[in-house]
C-alpha atoms as a PDB file:
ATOM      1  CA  UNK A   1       1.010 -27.874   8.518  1.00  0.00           C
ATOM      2  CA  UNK A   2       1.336 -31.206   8.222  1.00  0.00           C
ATOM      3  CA  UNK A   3      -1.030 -33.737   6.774  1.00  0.00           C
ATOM      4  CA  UNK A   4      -1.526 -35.937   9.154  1.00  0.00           C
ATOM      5  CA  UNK A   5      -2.418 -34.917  12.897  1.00  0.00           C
ATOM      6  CA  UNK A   6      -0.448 -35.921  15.624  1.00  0.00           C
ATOM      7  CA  UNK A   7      -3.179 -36.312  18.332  1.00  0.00           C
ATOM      8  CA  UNK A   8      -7.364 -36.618  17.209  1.00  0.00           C
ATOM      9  CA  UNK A   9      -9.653 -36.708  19.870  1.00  0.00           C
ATOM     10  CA  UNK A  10     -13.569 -36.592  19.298  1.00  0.00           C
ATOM     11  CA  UNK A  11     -15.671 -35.482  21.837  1.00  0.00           C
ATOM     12  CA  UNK A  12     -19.506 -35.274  22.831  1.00  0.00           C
ATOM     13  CA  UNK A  13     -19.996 -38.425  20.304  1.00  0.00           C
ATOM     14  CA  UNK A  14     -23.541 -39.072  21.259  1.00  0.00           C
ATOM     15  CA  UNK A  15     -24.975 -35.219  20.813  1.00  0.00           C
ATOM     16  CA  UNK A  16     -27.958 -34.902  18.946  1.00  0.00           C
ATOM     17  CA  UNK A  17     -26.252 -32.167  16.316  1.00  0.00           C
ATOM     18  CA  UNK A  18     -28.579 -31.793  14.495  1.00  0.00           C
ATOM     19  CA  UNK A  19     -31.198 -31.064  17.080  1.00  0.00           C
ATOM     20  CA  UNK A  20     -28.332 -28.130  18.461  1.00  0.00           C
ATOM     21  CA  UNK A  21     -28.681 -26.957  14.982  1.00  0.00           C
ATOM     22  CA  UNK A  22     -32.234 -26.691  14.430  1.00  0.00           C
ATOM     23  CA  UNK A  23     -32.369 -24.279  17.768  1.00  0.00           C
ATOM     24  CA  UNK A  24     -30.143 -22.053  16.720  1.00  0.00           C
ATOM     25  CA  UNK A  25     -26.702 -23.423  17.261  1.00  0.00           C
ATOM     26  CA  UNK A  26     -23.486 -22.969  14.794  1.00  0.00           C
ATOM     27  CA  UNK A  27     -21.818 -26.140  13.913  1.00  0.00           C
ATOM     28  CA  UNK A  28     -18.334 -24.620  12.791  1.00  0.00           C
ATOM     29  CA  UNK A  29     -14.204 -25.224  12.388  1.00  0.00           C
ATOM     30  CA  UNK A  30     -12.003 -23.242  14.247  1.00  0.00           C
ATOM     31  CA  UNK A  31      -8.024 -23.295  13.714  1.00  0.00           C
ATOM     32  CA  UNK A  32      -5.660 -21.865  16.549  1.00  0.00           C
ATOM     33  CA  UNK A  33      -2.375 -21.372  16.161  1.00  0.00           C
ATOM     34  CA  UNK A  34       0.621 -20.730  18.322  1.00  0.00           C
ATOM     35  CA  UNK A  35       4.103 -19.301  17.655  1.00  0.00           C
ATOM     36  CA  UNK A  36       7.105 -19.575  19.827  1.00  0.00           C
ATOM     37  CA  UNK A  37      11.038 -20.486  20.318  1.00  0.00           C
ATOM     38  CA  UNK A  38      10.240 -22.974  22.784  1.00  0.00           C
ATOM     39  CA  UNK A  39       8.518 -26.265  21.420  1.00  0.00           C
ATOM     40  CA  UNK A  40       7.521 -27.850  25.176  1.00  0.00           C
ATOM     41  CA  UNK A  41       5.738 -24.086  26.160  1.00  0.00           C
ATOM     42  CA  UNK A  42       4.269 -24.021  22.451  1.00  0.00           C
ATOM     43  CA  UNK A  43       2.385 -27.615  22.483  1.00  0.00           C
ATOM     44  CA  UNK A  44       1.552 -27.207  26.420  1.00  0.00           C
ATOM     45  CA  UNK A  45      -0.169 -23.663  25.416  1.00  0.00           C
ATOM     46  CA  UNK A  46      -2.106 -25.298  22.612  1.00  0.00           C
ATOM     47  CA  UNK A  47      -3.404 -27.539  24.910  1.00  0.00           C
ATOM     48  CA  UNK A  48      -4.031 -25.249  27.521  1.00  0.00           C
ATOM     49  CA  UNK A  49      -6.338 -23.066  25.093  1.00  0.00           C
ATOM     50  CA  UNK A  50      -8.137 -26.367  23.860  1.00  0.00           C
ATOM     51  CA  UNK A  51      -8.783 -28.568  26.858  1.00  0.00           C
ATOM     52  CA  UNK A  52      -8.880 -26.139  29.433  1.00  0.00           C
ATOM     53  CA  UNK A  53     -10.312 -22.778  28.435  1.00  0.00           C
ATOM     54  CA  UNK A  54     -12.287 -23.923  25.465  1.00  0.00           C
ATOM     55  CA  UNK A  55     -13.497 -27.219  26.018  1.00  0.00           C
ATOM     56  CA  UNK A  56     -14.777 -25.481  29.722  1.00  0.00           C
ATOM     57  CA  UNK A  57     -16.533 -22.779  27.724  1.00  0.00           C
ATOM     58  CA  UNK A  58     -20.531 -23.307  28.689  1.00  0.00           C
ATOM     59  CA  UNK A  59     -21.691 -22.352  24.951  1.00  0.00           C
ATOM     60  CA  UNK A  60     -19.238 -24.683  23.080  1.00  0.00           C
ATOM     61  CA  UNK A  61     -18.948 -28.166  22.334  1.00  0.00           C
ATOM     62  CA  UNK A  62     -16.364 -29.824  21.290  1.00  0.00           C
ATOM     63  CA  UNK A  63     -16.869 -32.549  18.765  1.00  0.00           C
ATOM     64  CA  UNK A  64     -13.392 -32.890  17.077  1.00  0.00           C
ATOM     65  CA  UNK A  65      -9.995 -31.767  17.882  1.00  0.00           C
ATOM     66  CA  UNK A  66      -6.655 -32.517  15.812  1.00  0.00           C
ATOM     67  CA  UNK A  67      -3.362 -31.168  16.642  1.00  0.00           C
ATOM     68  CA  UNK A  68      -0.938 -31.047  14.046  1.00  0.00           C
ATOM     69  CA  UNK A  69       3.103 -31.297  14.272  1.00  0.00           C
ATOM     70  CA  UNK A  70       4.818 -27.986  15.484  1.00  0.00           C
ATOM     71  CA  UNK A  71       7.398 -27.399  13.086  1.00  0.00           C
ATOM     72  CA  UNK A  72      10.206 -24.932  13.017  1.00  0.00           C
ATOM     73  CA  UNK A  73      10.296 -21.738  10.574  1.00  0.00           C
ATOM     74  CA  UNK A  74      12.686 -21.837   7.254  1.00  0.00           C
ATOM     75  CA  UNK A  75      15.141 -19.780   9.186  1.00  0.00           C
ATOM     76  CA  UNK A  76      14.668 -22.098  12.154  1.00  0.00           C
ATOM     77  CA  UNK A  77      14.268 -19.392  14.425  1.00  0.00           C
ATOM     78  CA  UNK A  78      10.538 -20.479  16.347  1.00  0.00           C
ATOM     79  CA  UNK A  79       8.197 -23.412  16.319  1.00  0.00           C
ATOM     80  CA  UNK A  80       4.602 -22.796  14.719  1.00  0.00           C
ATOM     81  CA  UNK A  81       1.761 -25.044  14.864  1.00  0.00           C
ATOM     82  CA  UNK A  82      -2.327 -25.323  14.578  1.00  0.00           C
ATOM     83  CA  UNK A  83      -5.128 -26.730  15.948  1.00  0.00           C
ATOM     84  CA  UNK A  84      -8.264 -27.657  14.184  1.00  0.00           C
ATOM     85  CA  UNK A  85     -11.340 -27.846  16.311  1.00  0.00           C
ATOM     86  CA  UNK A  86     -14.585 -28.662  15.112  1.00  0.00           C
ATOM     87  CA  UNK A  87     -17.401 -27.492  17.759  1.00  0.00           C
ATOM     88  CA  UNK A  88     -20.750 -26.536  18.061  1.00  0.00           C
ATOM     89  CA  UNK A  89     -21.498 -23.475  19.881  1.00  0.00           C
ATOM     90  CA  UNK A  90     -24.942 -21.970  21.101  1.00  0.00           C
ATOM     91  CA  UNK A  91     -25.437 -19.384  18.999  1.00  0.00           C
ATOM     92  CA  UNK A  92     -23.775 -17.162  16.503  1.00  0.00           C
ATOM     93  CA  UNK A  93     -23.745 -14.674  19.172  1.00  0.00           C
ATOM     94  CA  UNK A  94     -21.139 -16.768  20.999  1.00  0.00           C
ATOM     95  CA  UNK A  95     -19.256 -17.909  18.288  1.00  0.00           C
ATOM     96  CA  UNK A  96     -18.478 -13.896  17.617  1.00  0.00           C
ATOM     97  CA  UNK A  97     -17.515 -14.068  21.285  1.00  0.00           C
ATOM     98  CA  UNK A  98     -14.467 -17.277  20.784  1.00  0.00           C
ATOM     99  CA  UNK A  99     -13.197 -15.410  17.720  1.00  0.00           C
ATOM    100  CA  UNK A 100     -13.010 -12.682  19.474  1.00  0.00           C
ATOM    101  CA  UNK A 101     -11.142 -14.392  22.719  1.00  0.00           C
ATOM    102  CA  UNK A 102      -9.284 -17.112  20.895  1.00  0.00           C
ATOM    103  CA  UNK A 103      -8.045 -15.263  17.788  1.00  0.00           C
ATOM    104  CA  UNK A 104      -8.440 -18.374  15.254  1.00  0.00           C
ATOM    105  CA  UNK A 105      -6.208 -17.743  12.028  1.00  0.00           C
ATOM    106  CA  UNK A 106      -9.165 -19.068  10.225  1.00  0.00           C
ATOM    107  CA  UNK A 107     -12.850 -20.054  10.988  1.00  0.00           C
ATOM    108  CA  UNK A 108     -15.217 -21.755   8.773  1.00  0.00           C
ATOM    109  CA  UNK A 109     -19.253 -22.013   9.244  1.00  0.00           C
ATOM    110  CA  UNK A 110     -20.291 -25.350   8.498  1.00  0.00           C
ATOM    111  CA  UNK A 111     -24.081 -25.021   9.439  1.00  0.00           C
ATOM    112  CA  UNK A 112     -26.545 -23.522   8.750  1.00  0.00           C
ATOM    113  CA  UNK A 113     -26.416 -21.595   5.617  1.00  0.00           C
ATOM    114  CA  UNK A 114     -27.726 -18.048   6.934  1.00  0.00           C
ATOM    115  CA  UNK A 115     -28.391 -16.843  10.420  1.00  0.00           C
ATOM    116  CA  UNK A 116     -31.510 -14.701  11.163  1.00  0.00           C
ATOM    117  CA  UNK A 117     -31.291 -11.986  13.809  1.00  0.00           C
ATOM    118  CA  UNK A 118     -33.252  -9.635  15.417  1.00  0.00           C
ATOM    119  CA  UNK A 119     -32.217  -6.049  16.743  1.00  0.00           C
ATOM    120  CA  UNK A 120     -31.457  -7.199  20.665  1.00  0.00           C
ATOM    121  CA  UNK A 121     -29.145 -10.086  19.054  1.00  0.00           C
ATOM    122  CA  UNK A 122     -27.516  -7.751  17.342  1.00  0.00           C
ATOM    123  CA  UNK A 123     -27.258  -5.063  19.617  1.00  0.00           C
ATOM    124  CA  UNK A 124     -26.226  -7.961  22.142  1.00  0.00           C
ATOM    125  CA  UNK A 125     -23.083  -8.785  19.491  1.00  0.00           C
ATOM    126  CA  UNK A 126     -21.993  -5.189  18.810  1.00  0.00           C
ATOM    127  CA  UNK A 127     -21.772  -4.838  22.720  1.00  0.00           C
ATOM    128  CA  UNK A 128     -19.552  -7.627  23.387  1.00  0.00           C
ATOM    129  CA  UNK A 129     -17.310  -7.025  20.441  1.00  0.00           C
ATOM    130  CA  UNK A 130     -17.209  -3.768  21.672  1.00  0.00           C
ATOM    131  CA  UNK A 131     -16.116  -4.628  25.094  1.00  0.00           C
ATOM    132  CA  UNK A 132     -13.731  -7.177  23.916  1.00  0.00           C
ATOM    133  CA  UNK A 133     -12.192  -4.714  22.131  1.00  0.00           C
ATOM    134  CA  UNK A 134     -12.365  -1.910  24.837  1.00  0.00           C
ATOM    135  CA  UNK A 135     -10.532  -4.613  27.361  1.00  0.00           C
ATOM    136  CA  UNK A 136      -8.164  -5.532  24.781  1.00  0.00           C
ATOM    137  CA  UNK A 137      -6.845  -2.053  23.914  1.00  0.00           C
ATOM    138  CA  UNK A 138      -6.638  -1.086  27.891  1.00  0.00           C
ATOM    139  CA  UNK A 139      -4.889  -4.073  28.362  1.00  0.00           C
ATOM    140  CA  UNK A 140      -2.462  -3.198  25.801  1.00  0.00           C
ATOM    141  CA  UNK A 141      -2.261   0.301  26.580  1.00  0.00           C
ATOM    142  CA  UNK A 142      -1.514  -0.274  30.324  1.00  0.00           C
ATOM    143  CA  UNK A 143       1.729  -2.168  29.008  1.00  0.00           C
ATOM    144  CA  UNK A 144       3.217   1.230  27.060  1.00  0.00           C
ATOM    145  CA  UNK A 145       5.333   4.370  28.413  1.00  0.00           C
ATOM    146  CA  UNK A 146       3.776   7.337  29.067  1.00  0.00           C
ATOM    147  CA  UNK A 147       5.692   8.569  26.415  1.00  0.00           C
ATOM    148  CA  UNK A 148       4.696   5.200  23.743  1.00  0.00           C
ATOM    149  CA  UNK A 149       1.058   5.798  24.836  1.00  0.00           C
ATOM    150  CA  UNK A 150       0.932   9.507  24.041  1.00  0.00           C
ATOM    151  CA  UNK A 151       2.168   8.681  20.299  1.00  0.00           C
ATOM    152  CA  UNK A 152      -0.365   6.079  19.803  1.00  0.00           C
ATOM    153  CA  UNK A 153      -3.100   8.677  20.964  1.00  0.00           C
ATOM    154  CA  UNK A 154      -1.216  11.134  18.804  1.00  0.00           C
ATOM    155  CA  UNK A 155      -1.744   8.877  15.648  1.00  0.00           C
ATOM    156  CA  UNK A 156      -5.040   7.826  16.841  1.00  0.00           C
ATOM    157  CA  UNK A 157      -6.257  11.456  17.164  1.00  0.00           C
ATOM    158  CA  UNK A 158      -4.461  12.325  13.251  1.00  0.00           C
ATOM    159  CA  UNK A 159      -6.434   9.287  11.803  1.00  0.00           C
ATOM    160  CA  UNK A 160      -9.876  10.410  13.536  1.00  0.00           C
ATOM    161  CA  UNK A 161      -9.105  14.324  12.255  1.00  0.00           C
ATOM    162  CA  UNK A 162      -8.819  13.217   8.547  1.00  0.00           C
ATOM    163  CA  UNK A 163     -11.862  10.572   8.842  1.00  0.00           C
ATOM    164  CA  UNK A 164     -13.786  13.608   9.927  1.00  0.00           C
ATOM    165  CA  UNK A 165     -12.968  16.259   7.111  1.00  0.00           C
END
């Protein structure tokens, strides 16, 4: 990644953070990254993900977003490039939920220093996560063979039998 972002855009510039923050929200940095052989499809995804899907997100704020260069791999074979977003999201509940949806290679917690939650929060958090992940892997599985399915369950079912002894 470069130093020096190629596009900065702040958002939401007269938010009263730290009123957010005081009832409960999560003031944090995201980074998204994207991978591909074509540079135009790579930059227009990024910006897709950002300005579309995230900025529309009810829960999430955007207060900062820098895109960086998309560069080519050492063997030159596909463009990578990042994303650093700096938002402010309701609660940590729904900043679970983006990681979750939006995959960030890396996520830092800027405020506040600890997070206090009580059972229905966290009942609330293992329940999405556990959808998310329910969607994901039907989504995934619905894209095998029969026959690349039934080895997955296969290893799935070895890993649960030793777990269990």
């Amino acid at each position: 990644m470069s130093e020096k972002p190629i596009l900065e855009k702040n958002f939401n510039e007269d938010l009263d953070v730290e009123r957010y923050l005081r009832e409960g929200s999560i003031l944090a940095r995201i980074f998204i990254e994207v991978q591909g052989n074509d540079k135009d499809a790579c930059q227009k995804a990024l910006e897709r993900t950002i300005f579309d899907s995230l900025a529309n997100e009810d829960p999430v704020k955007l207060l900062n977003v820098k895109f960086y260069e998309l560069e080519k791999d050492k063997e030159g074979e596909f463009f990578s490039g990042v994303v650093e977003v700096k938002l402010l999201l309701r609660d940590f509940r729904w900043f679970v939920n983006v990681v979750m949806r939006y995959g960030p290679s890396a996520m830092e917690i800027i405020e506040p220093d600890s997070v206090k939650l009580n059972l229905d929060e966290m009942q609330s958090i293992l329940a999405d996560v556990s959808e998310l992940s329910q969607t994901f892997s039907s989504k995934i599985l619905s894209l095998l063979k029969d026959e690349e399915r039934m080895a997955i369950y296969e290893e799935m079912l070895k890993g649960a039998n030793v777990n269990n002894r």
